[in-house]
C-alpha atoms as a PDB file:
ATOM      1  CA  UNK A   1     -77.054-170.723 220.817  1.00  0.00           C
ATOM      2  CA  UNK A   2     -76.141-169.757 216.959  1.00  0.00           C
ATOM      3  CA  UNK A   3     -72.574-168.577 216.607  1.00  0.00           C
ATOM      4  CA  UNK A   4     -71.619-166.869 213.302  1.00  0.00           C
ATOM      5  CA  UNK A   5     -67.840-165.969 212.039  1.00  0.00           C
ATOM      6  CA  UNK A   6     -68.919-163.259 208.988  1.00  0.00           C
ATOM      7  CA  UNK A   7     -65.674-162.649 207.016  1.00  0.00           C
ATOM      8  CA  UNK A   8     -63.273-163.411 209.781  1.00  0.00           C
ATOM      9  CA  UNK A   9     -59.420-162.977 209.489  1.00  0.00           C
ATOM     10  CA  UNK A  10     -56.919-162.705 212.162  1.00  0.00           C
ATOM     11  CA  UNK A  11     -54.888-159.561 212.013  1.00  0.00           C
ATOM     12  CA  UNK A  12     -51.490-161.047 212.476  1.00  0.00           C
ATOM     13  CA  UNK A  13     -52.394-163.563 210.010  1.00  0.00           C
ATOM     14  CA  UNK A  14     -53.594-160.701 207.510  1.00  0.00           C
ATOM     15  CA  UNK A  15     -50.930-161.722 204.623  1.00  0.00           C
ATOM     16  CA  UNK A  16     -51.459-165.596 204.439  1.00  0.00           C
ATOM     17  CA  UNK A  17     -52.679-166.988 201.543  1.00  0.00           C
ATOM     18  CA  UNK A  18     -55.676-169.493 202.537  1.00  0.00           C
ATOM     19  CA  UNK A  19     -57.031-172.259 200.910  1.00  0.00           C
ATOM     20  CA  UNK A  20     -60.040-173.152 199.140  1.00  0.00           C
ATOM     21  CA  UNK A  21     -61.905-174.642 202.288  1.00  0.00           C
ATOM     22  CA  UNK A  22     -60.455-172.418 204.759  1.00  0.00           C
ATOM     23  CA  UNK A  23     -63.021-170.660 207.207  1.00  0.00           C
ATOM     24  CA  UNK A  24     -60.939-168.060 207.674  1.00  0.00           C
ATOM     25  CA  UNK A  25     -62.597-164.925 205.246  1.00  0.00           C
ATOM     26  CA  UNK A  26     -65.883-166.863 204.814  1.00  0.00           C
ATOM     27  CA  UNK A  27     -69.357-166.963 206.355  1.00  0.00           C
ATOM     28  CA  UNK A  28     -69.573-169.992 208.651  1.00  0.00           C
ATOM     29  CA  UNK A  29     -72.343-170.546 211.481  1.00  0.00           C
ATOM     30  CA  UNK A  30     -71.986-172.802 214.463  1.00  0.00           C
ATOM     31  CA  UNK A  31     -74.875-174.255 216.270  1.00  0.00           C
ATOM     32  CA  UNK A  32     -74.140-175.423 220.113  1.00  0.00           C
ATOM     33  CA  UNK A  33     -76.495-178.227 219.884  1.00  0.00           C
ATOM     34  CA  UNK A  34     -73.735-180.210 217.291  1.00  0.00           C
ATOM     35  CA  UNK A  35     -70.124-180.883 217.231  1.00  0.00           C
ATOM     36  CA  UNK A  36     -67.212-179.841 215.727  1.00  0.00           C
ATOM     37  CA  UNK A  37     -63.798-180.663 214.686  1.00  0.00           C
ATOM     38  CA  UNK A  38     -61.347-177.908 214.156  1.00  0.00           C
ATOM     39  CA  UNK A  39     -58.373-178.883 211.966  1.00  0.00           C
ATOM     40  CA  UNK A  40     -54.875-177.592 210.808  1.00  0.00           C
ATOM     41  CA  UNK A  41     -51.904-177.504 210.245  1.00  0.00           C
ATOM     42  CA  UNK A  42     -49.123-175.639 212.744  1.00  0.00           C
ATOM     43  CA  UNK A  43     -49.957-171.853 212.454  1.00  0.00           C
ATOM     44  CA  UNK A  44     -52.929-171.420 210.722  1.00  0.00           C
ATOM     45  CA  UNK A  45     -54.682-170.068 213.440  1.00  0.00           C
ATOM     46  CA  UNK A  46     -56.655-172.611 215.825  1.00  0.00           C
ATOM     47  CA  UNK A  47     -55.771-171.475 218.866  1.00  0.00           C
ATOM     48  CA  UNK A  48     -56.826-167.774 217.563  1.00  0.00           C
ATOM     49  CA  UNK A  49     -60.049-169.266 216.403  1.00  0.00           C
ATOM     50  CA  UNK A  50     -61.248-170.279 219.328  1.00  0.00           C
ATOM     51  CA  UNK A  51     -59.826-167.357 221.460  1.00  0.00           C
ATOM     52  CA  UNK A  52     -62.070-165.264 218.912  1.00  0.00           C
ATOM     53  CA  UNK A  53     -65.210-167.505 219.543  1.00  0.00           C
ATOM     54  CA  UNK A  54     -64.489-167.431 223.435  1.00  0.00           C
ATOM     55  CA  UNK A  55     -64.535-163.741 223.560  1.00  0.00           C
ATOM     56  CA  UNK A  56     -60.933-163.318 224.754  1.00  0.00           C
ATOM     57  CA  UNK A  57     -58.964-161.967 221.922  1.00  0.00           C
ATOM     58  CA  UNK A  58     -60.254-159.105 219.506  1.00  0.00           C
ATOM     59  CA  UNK A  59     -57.523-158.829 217.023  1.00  0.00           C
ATOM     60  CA  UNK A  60     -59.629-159.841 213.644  1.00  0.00           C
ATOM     61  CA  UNK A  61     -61.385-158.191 211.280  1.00  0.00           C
ATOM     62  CA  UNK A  62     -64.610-159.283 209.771  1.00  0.00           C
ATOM     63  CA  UNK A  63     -67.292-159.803 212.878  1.00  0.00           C
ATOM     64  CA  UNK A  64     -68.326-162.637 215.320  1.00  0.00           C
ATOM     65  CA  UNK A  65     -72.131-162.619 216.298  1.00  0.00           C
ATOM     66  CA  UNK A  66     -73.587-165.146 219.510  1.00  0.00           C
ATOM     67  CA  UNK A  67     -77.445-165.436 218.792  1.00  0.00           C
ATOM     68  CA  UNK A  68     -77.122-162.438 216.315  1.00  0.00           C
ATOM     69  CA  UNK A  69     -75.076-160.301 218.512  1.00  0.00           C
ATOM     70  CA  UNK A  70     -71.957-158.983 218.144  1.00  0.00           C
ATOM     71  CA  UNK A  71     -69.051-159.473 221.319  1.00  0.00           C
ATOM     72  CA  UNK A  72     -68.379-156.184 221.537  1.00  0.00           C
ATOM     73  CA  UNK A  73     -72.019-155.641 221.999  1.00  0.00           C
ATOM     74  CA  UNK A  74     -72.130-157.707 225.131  1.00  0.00           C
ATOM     75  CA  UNK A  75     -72.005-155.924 228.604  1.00  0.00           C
ATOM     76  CA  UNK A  76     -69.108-157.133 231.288  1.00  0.00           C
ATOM     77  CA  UNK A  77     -71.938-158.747 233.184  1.00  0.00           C
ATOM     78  CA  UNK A  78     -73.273-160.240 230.162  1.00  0.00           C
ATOM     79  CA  UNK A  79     -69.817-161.842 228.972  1.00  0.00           C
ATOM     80  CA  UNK A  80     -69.718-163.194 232.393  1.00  0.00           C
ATOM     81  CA  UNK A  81     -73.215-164.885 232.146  1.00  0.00           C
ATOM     82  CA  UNK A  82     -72.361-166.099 228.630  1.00  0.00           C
ATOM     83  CA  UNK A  83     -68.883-167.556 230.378  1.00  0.00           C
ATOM     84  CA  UNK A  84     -70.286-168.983 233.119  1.00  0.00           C
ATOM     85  CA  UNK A  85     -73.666-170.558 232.014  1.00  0.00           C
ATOM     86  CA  UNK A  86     -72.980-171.537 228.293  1.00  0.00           C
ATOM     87  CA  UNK A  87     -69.315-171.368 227.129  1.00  0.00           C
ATOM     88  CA  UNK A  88     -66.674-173.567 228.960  1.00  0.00           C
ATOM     89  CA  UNK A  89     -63.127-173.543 227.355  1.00  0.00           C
ATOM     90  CA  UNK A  90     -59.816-174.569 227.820  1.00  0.00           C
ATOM     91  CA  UNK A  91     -56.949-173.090 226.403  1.00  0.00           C
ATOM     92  CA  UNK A  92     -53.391-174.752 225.440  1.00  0.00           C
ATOM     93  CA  UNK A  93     -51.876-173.117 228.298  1.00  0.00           C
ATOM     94  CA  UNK A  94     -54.176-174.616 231.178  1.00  0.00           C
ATOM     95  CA  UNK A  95     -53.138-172.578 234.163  1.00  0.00           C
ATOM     96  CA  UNK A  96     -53.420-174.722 237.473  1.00  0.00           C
ATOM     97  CA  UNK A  97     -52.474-173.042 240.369  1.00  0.00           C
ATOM     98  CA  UNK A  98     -49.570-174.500 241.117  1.00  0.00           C
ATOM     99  CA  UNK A  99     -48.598-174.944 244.517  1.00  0.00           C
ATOM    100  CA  UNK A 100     -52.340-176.325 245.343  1.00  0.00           C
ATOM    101  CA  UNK A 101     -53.266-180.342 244.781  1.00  0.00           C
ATOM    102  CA  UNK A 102     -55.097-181.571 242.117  1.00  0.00           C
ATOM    103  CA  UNK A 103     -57.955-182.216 243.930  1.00  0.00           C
ATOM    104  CA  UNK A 104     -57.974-178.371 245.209  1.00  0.00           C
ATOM    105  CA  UNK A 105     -57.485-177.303 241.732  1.00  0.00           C
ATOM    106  CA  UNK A 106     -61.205-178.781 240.526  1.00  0.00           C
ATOM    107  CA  UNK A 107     -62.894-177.811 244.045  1.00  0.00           C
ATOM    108  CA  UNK A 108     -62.224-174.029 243.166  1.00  0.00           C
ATOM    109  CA  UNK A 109     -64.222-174.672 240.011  1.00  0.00           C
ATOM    110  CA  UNK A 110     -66.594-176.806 241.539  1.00  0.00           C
ATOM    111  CA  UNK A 111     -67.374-174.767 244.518  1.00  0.00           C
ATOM    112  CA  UNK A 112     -68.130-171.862 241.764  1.00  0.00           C
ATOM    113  CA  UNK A 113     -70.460-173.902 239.931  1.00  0.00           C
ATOM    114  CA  UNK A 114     -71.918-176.758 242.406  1.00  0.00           C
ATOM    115  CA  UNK A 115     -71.594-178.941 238.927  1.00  0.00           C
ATOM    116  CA  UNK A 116     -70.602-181.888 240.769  1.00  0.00           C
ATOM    117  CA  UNK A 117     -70.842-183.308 243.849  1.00  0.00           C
ATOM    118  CA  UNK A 118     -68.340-185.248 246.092  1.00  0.00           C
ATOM    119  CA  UNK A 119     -68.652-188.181 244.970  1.00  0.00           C
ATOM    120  CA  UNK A 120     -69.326-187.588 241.345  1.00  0.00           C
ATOM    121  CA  UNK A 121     -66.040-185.342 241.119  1.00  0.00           C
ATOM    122  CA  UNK A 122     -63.952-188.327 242.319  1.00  0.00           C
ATOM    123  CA  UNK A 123     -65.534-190.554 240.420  1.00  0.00           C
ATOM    124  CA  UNK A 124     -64.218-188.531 237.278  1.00  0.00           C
ATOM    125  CA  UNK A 125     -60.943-188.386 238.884  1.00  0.00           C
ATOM    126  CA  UNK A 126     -60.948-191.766 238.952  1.00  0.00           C
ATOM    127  CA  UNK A 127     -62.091-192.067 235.473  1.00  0.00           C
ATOM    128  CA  UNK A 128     -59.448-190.248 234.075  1.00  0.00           C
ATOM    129  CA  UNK A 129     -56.523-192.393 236.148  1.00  0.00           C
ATOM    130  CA  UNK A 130     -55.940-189.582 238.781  1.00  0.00           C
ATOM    131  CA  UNK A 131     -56.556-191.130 241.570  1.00  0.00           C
ATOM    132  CA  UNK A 132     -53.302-191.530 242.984  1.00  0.00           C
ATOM    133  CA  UNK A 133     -52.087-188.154 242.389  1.00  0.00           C
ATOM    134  CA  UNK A 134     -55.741-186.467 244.037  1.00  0.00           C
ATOM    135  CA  UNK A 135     -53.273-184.628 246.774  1.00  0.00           C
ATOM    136  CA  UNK A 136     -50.248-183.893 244.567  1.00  0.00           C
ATOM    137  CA  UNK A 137     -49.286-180.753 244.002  1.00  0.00           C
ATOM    138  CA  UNK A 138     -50.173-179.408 240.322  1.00  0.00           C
ATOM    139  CA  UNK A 139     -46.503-178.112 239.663  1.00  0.00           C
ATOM    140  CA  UNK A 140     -45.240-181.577 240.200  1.00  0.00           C
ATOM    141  CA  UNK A 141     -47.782-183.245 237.847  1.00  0.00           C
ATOM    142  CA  UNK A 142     -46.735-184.456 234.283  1.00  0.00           C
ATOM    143  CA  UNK A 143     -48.082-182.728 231.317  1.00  0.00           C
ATOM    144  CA  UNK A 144     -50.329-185.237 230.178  1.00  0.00           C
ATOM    145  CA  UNK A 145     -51.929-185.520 233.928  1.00  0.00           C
ATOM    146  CA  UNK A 146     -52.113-181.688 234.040  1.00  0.00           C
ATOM    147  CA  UNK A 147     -53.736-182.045 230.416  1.00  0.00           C
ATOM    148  CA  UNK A 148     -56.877-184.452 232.285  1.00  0.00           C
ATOM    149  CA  UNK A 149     -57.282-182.337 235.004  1.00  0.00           C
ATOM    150  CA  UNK A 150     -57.913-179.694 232.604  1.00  0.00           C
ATOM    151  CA  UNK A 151     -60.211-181.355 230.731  1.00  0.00           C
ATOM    152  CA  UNK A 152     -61.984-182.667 233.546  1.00  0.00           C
ATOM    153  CA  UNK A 153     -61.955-178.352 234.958  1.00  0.00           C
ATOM    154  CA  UNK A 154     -63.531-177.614 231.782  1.00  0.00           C
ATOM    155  CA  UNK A 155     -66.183-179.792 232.501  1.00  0.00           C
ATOM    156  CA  UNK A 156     -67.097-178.725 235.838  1.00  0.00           C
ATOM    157  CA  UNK A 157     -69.549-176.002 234.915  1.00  0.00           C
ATOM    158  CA  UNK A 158     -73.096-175.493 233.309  1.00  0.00           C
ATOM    159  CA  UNK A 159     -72.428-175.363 229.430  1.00  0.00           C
ATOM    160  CA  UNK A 160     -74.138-175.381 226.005  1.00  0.00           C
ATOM    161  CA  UNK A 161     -70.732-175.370 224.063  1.00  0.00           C
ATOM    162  CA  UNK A 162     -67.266-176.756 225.487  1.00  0.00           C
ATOM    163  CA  UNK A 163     -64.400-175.119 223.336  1.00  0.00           C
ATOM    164  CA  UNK A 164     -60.979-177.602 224.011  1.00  0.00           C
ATOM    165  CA  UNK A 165     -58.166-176.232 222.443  1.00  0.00           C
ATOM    166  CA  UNK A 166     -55.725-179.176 221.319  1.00  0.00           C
ATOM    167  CA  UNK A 167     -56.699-180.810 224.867  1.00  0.00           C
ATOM    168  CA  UNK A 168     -55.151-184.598 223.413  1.00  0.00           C
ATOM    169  CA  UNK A 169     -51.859-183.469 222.598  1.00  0.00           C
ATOM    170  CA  UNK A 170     -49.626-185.050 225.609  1.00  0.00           C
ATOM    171  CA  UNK A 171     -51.778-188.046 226.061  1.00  0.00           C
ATOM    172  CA  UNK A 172     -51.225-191.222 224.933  1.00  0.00           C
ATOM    173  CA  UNK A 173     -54.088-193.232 222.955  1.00  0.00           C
ATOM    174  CA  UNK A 174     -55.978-194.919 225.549  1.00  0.00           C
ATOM    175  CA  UNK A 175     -55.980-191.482 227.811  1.00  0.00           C
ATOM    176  CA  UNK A 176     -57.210-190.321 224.698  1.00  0.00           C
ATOM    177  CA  UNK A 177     -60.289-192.077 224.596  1.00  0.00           C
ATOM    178  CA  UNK A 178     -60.969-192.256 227.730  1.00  0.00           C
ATOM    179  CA  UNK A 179     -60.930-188.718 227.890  1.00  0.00           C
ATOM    180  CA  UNK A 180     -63.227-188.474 224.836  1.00  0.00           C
ATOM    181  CA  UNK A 181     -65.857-190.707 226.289  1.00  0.00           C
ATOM    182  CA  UNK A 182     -66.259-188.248 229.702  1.00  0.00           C
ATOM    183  CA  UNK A 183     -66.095-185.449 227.236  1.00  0.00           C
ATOM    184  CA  UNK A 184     -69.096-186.914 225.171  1.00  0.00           C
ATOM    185  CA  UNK A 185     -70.759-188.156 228.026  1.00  0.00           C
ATOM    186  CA  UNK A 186     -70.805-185.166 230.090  1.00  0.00           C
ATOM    187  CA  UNK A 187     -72.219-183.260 226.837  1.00  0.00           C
ATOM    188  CA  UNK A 188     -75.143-185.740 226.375  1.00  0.00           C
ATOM    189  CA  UNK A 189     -75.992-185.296 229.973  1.00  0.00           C
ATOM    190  CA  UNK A 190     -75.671-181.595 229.381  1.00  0.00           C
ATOM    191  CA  UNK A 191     -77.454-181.807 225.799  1.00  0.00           C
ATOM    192  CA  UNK A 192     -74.474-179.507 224.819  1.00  0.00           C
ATOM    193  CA  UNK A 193     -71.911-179.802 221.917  1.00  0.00           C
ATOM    194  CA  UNK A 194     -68.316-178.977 221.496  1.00  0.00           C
ATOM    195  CA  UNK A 195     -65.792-177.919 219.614  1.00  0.00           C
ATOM    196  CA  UNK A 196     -62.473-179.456 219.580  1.00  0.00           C
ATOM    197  CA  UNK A 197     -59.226-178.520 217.785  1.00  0.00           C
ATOM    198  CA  UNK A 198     -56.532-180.730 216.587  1.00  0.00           C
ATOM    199  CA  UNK A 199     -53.270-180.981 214.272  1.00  0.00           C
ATOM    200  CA  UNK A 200     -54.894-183.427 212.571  1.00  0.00           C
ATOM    201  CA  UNK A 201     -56.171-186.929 213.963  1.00  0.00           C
ATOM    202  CA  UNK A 202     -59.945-187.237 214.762  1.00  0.00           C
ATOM    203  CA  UNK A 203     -59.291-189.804 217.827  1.00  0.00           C
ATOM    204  CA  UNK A 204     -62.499-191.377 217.439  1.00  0.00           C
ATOM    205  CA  UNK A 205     -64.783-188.257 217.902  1.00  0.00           C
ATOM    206  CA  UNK A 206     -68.331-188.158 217.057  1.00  0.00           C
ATOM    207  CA  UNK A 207     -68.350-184.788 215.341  1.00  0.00           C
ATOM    208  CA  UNK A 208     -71.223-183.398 213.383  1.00  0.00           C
ATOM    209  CA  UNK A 209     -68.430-181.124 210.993  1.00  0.00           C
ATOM    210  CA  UNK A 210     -65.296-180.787 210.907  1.00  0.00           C
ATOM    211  CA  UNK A 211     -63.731-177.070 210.249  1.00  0.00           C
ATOM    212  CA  UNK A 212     -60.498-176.094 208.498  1.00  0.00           C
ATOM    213  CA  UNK A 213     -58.472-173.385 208.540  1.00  0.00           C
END
C-alpha cells in the first residue's frame, strides 16, 4: 500500500510555526513495505499524525490518499477491510477492558482474527514477561505491563502497516527491546512495515526513515 500526506496541517495546530524538515504542510509518501520513525518534540502533533493516517480523526486540511484514494472516499465497509486486513494501530490510550484478565483481553482479538494460535499466543506472552500476570485482571496491571499487552494486541491481526503510537514510553530498556524484536519479527513474518512514534530515542529500531514534525 502507498500512503500520501499532500499538504497536511492539523487544524488545531493551524498557527504553529514549523520547521524546515517538518512534514507537516509538505508532500510526503509512505510505502508499507518499509519502516518508519516518527519524531518530536511534546506537541507537535504525533499522536494527530497517526490518528490522521489511521483514519480516525479528520480535523486537517490538506488531503491523505491510501493507494491514491482519499479517506473520505472509502465506504464504512471499506474502512473496515482496510482496518482489519492491512492497518493495525495502537493508540497512547490503549483501552483494555478492564475488569477481564490479560489473557481474555488478547483472546477477544485473537478470536476476531485467528492470528495466533494457543500456543503461539502464550508463547508471546511469555516473550514479553507476562506470564505470571496471564489471569490478572487488566485494571490491576502496571502501566508498563498494560503497555506489552498492547503491543502484543496490536499484533494479533493480519497487517501490511502497524502504526504504534509512543508504545515504549513506560518500559524500561530491556522491555524495550524485547518488545522491538517481537515487533520486527512479527513484521518480517508478515512482510509488513511500521511506523513508530517517539519523543525522541530510536531504541535500536531498524527504520528505513525517520519523519519529523
Amino acid at each position: 500500500m502507498r500512503i500520501e500526506f499532500n499538504n497536511v496541517i492539523p487544524t488545531p495546530l493551524n498557527d504553529q510555526t514549523y520547521f524546515t524538515e517538518s512534514a507537516w504542510g509538505k508532500k510526503i509518501e509512505l510505502n508499507t513495505d518499509k519502516t518508519y520513525l516518527l519524531t518530536s518534540e511534546s506537541g507537535k502533533g504525533k499522536s494527530s499524525f497517526i490518528s490522521f493516517l489511521y483514519g480516525s480523526r479528520t480535523d486537517y486540511t490538506g488531503e491523505i490518499k491510501l493507494n491514491g484514494k482519499r479517506w473520505e472516499e472509502y465506504s464504512l465497509n471499506e474502512r473496515s477491510e482496510l482496518r482489519s486486513k492491512t492497518l493495525s494501530y495502537l493508540p497512547q490510550d490503549i483501552l483494555l477492558f478492564p475488569q477481564l484478565t490479560l489473557l481474555e483481553n488478547l483472546i477477544i482479538k485473537n478470536n476476531l482474527t485467528h492470528s495466533k494460535s494457543e500456543q503461539e499466543l502464550k508463547q508471546h506472552i511469555d516473550t514479553l514477561g507476562l506470564s505470571s500476570q496471564i489471569n490478572q485482571k487488566a485494571a490491576t496491571l502496571s502501566k508498563g505491563q498494560q503497555q506489552r499487552v498492547g503491543i502484543l494486541r496490536a499484533l494479533l491481526q493480519p497487517f501490511e502497516f502497524v502504526l504504534l503510537d509512543e508504545p515504549f514510553s513506560h518500559l524500561d530498556l530491556t522491555n524495550i527491546e524485547i518488545a522491538i524484536e517481537l515487533i520486527e519479527d512479527v513484521c518480517s513474518q508478515n512482510k509488513a512495515g511500521y511506523l513508530i512514534s517517539t519523543l525522541g530515542p530510536k531504541h535500536g529500531l531498524t527504520v528505513s526513515d525517520t519523519i519529523y514534525l
